[in-house]
Protein backbone atom coordinates (compact mmCIF):
# COMPACT_ATOMS: atom_id res chain seq x y z
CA UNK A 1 40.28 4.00 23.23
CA UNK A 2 41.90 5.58 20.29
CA UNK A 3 40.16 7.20 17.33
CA UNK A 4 40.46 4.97 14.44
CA UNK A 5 40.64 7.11 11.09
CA UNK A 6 38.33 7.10 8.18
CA UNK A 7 38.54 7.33 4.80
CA UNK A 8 37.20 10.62 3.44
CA UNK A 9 36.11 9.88 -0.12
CA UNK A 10 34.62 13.14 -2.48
CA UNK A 11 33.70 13.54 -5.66
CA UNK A 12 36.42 15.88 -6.05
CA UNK A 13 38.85 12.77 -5.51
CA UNK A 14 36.79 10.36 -7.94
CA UNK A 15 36.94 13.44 -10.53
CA UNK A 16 41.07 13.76 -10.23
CA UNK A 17 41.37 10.10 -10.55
CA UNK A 18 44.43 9.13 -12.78
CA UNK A 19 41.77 7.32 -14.81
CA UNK A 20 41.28 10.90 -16.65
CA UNK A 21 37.44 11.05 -15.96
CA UNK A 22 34.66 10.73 -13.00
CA UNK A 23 34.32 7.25 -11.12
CA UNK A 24 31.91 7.95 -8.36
CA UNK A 25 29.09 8.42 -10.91
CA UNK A 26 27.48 6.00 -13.30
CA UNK A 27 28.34 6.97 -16.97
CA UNK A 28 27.26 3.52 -18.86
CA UNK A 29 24.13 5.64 -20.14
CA UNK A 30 21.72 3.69 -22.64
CA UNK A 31 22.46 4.49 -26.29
CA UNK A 32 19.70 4.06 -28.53
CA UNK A 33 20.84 2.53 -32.00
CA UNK A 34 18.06 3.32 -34.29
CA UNK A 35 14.24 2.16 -34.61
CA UNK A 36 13.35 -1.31 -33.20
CA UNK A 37 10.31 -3.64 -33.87
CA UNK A 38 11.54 -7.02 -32.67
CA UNK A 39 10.80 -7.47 -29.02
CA UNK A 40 12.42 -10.29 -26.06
CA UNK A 41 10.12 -11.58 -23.79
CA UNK A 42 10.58 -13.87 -20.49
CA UNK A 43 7.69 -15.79 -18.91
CA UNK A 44 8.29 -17.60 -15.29
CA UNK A 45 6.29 -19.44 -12.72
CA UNK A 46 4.99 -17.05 -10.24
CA UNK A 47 5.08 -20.14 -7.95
CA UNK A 48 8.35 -19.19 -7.15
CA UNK A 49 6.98 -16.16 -4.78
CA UNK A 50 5.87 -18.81 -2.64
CA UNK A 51 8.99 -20.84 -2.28
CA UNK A 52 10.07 -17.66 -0.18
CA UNK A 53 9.32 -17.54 3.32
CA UNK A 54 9.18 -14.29 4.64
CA UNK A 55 7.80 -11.00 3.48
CA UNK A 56 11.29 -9.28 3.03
CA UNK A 57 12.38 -12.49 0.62
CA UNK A 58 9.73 -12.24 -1.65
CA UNK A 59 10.05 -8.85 -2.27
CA UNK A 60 14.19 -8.74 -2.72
CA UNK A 61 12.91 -11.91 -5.29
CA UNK A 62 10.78 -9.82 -7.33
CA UNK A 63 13.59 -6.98 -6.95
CA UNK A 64 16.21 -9.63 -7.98
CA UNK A 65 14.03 -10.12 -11.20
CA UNK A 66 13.25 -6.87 -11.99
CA UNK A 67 16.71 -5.95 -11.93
CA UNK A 68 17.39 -8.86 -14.42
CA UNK A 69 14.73 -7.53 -17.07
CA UNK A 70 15.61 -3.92 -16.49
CA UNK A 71 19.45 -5.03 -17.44
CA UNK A 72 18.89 -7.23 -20.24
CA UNK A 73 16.46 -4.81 -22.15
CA UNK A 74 13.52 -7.18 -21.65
CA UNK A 75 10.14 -5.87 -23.27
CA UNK A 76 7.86 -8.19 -21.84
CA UNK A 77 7.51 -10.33 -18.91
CA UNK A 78 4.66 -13.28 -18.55
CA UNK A 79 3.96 -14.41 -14.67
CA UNK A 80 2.17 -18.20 -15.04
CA UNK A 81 0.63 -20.59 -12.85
CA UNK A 82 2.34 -23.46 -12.76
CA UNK A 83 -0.65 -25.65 -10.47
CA UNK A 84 1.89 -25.93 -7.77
CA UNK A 85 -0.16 -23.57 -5.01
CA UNK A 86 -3.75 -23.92 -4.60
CA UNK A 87 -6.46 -22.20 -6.43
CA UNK A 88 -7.78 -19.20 -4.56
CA UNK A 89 -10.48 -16.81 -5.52
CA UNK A 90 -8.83 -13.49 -7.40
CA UNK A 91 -7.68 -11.44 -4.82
CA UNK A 92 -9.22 -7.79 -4.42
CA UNK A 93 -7.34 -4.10 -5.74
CA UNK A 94 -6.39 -3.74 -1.51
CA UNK A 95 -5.66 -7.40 -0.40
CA UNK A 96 -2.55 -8.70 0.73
CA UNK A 97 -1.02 -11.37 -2.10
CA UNK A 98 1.92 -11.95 -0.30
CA UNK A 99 1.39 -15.64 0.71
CA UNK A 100 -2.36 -16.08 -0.99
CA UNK A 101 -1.50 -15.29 -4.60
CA UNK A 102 1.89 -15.46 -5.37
CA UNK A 103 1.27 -14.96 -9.00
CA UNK A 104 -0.60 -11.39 -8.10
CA UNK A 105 2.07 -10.69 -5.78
CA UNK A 106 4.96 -11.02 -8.73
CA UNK A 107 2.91 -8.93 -11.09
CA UNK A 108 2.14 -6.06 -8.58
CA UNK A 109 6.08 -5.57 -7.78
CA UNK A 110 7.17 -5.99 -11.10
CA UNK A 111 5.05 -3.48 -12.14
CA UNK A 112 5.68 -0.97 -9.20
CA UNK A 113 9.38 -1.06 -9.77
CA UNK A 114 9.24 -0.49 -13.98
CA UNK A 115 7.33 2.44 -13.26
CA UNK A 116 9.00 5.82 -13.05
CA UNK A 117 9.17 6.73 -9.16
CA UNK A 118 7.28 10.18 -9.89
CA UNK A 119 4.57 8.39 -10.95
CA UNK A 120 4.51 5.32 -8.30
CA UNK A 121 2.51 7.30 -6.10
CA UNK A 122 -0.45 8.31 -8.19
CA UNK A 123 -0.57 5.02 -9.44
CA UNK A 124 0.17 2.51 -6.69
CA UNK A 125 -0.58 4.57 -3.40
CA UNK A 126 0.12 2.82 -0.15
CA UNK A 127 -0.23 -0.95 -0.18
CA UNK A 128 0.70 -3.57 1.81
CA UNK A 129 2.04 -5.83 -0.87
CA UNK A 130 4.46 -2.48 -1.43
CA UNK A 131 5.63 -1.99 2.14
CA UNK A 132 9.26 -2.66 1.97
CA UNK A 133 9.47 -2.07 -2.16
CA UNK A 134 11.10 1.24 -0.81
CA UNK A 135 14.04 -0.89 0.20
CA UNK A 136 14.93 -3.16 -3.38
CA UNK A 137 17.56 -1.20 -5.55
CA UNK A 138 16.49 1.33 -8.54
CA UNK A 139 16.48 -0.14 -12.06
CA UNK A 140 17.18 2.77 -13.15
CA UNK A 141 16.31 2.32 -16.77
CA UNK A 142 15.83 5.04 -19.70
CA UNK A 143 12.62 6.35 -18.74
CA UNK A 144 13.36 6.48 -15.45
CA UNK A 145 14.45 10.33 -16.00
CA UNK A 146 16.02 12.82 -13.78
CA UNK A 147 14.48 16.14 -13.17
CA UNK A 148 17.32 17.20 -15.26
CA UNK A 149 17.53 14.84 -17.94
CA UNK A 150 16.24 15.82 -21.56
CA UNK A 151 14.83 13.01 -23.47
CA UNK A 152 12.21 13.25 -26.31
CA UNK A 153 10.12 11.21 -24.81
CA UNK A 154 8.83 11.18 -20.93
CA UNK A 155 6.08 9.14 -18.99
CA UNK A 156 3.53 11.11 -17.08
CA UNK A 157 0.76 10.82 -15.12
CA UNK A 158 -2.82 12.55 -15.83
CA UNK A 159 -3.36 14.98 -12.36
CA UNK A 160 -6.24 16.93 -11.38
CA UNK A 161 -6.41 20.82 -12.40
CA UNK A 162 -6.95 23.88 -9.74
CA UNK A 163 -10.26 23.76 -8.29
CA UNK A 164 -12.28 26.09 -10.34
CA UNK A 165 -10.41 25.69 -13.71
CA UNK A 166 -11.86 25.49 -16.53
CA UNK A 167 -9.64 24.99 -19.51
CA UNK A 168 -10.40 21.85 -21.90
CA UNK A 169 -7.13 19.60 -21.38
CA UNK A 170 -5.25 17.38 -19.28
CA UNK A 171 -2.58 17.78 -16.76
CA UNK A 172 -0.04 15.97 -17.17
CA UNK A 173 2.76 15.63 -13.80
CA UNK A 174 6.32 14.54 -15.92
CA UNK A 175 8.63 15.15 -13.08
CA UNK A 176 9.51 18.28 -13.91
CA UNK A 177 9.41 21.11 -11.97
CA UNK A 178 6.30 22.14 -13.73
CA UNK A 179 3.74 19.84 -15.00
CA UNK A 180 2.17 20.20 -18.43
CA UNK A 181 -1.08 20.68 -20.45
CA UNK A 182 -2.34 19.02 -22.91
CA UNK A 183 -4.85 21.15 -24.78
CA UNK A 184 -8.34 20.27 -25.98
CA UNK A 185 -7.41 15.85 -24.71
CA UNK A 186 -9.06 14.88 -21.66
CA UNK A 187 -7.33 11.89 -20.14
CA UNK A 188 -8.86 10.27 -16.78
CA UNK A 189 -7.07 11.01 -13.77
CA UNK A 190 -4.43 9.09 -12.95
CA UNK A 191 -4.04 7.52 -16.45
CA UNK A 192 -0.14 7.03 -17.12
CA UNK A 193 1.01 8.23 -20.21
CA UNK A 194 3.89 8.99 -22.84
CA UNK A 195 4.56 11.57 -24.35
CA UNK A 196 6.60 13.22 -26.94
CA UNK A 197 8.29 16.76 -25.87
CA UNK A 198 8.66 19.34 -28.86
CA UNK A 199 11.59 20.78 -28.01
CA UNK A 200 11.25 24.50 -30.08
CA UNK A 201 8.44 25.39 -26.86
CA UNK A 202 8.52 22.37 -24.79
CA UNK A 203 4.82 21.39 -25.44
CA UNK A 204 3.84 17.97 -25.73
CA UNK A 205 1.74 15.25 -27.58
CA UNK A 206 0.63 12.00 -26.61
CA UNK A 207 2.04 9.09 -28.62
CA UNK A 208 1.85 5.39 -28.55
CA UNK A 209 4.01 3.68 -25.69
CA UNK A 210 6.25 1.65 -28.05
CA UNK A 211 6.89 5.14 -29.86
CA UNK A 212 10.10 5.51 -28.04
CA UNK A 213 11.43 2.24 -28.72
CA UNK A 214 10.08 1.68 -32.53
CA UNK A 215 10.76 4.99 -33.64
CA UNK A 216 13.79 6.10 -31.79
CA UNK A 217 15.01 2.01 -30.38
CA UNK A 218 14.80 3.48 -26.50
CA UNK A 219 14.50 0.68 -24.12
CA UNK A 220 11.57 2.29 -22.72
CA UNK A 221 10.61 -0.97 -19.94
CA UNK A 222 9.30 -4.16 -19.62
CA UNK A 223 5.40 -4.90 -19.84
CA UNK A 224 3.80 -7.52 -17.20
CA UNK A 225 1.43 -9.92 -18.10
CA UNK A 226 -0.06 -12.61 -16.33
CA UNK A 227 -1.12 -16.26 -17.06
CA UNK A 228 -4.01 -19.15 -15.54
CA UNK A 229 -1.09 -21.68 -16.91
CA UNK A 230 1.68 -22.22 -19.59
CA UNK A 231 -0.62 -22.82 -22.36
CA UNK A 232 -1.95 -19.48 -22.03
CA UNK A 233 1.37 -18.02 -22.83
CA UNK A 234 1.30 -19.00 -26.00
CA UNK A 235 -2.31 -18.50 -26.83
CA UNK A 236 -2.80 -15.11 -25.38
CA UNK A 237 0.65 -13.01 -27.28
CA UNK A 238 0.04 -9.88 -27.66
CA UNK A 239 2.22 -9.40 -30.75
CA UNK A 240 0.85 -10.52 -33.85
CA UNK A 241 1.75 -13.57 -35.32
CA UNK A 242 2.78 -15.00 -31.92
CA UNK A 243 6.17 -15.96 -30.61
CA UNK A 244 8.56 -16.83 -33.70
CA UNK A 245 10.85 -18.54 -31.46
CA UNK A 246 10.50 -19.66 -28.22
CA UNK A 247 12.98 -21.36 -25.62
CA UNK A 248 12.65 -23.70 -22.78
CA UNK A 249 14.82 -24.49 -20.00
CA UNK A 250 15.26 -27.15 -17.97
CA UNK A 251 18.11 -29.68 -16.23
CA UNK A 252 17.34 -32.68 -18.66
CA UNK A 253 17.49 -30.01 -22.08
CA UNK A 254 20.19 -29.65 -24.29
CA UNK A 255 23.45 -27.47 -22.96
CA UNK A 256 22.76 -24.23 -23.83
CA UNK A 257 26.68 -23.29 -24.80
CA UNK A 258 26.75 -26.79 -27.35
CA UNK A 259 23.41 -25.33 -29.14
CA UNK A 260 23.87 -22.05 -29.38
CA UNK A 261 24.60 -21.65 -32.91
CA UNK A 262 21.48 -23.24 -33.84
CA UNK A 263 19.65 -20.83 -31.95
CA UNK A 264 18.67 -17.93 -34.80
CA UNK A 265 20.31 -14.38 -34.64
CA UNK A 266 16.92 -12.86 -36.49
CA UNK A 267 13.33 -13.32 -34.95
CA UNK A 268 10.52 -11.08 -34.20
CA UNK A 269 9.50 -12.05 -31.22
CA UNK A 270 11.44 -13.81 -28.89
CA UNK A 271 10.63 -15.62 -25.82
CA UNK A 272 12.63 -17.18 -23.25
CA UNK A 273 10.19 -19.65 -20.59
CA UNK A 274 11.51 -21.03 -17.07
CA UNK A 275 9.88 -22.78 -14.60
CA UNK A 276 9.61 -22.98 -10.76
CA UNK A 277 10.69 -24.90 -8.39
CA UNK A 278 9.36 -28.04 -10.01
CA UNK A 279 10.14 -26.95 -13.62
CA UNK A 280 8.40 -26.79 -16.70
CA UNK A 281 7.23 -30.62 -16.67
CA UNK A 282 5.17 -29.64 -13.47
CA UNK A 283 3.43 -26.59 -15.51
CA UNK A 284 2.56 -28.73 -18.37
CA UNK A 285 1.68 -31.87 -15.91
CA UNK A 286 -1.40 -29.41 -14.12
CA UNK A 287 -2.28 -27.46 -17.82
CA UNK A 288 -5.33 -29.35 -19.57
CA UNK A 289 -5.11 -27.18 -22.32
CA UNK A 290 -1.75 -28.63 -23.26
CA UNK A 291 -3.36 -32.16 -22.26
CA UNK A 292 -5.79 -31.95 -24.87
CA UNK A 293 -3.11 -31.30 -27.27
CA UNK A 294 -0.74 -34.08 -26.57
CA UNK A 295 1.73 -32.34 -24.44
CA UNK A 296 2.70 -33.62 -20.79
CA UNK A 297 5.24 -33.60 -18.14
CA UNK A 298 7.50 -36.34 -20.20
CA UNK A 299 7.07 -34.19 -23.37
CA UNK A 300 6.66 -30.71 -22.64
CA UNK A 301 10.15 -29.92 -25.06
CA UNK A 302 7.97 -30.12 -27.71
CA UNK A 303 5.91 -27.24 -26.98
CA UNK A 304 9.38 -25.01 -27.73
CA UNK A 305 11.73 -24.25 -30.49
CA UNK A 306 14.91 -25.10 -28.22
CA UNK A 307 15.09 -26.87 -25.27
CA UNK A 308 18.07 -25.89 -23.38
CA UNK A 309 20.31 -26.68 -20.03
CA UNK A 310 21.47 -23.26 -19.14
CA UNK A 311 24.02 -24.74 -16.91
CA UNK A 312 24.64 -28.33 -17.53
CA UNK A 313 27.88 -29.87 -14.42
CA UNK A 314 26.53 -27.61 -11.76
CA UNK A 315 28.23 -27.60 -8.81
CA UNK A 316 24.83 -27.02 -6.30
CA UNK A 317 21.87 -29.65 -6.90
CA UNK A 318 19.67 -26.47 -8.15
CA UNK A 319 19.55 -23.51 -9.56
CA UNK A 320 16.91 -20.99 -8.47
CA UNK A 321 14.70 -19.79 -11.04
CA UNK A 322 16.10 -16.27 -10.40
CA UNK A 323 19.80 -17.45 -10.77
CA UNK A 324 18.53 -19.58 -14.23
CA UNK A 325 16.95 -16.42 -15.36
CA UNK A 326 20.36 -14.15 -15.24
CA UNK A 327 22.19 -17.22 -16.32
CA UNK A 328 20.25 -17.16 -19.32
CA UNK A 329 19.91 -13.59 -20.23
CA UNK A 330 23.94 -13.70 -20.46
CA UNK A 331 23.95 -16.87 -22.70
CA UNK A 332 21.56 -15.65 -25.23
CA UNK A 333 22.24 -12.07 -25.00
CA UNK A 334 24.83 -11.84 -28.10
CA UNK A 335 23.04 -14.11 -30.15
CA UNK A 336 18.88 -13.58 -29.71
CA UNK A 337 19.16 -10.08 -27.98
CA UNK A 338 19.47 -6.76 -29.57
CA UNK A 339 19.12 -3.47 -27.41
């Protein structure tokens, strides 16, 4: 049989392209544009872990999410129960969430993959929920830094000293090729934190996480929360003041591309809410909070500033929560988002 001949591809050819500049490597590099305060937040039905089958989809699922936050800038990311899977006792640190807890599940892969891969180890370890995480593509966000990358700020994990030191400090592992100490701090072992490098000697100080972003406007990752139901959304914010506009989507809302002028440019904190498999109406149909208050399945719009049909003449009879959520990151992304 004859040889069949491959292509031979090189940086060398990707650097002489007639383009004038490299191809083979990304160069669309996050540029921060000055301090930031206003954050976006998405909150989705961790039901939707369970609609998956198999081990392998439900972790590409959370991977396929991830990847949506990590491109859109998102700060914040709520995982509710939506009543549609059975009430189990809360799992323990080691079990297996996979088909038990779906909720747990979403929250401990979500969090794995927004963490810097130096520090996944310290912080994770080996755990069955994690098996095949190894597999889902990098988000490669800001803080995820190379070796070789200078930043201001870094994320580190606290690491135990030599046996036999004594110095009053922490270690601190950035991944670097050396790891730092922070003088006269003690930090508990395997404690991520940020930090600020002083360039002039290359020590550090420990700052506040949302430094990065609301002093310098980094996107600096997406925090995970997670919710008993979609009342508790709402009522537990972590930003003061709450949500100052919030958005709802479902099939019977409003089309998205017809409303979005009334949707306002300036807010504080925004939040954007989809539902599982059952939507939003099934969230606020199992949520006596919301009961007690008026809301149900047939009125659950008015728990939002905007109901909205993300993509109203579809040409499939649904749209997975994962495709709604990318759908609707693009739609609002000129108008509510700001990196």
């Amino acid at each position: 049989m004859a040889k069949t001949k491959k292509r031979k591809f090189s940086e060398e050819a990707g650097a002489s392209s007639s383009l004038g500049f490299d191809t083979t490597k990304p160069s669309a590099l996050f540029v921060p544009n000055g301090p930031r305060q206003s954050t976006f937040s998405v909150a989705l039905a961790g039901s939707i872990i369970a609609n998956a089958k198999s081990h392998d989809q439900k972790t590409y699922l959370a991977g396929t999410i991830a990847r949506a936050l990590a491109v859109f800038c998102v700060d914040e990311v709520v995982i509710f129960d939506d009543g549609l899977v059975p009430i189990q006792a809360e799992p323990d640190q080691n079990d297996y969430t996979a088909f038990s807890h779906p909720c747990h599940f979403l929250h401990h892969l979500l969090s794995y993959l927004e963490t810097p891969p130096w520090l996944r180890r310290a912080l994770f370890g080996m755990h069955p929920n994690l098996r095949t995480a190894g597999t889902l593509p990098s988000l490669d966000m800001p803080h995820h830094l190379r070796a070789t990358e200078w930043c201001p700020y870094r994320e580190g994990v606290v690491v135990d000293g030599e046996r036999g030191e004594k110095r009053v400090g922490s270690l601190i592992d950035l991944g670097l090729s050396e790891k730092r100490f922070l003088p006269d701090i003690e930090i508990p072992s395997k404690q991520r934190v940020t930090l600020r490098i002083l360039s002039e000697n290359e020590s550090v100080e420990p700052v506040n996480p949302a430094d990065p972003k609301e002093k310098e406007g980094y996107y600096w990752g997406y925090s995970v929360r997670r919710c008993p139901n979609l009342s508790s959304v709402f009522t537990e914010c972590p930003f003061d003041g709450g949500y100052d506009l919030s958005i709802g989507t479902s099939e019977r809302g409003a089309p998205l591309a017809e409303n979005l002028s009334a949707v306002p440019t300036q807010s504080s904190h925004s939040i954007l809410v989809l539902g599982g498999v059952a939507g939003l109406e099934a969230a606020a149909r199992s949520d006596k909070e919301l009961a007690s208050k008026g809301i149900r399945d047939d009125n659950v719009s008015e728990l939002f500033d905007h109901w909205i049909n993300i993509l109203p003449g579809q040409g499939s009879r649904t749209i997975r929560t994962e495709e709604a959520l990318w759908l609707a990151l693009m739609g609002l992304k000129a108008q509510v988002m700001r990196p």
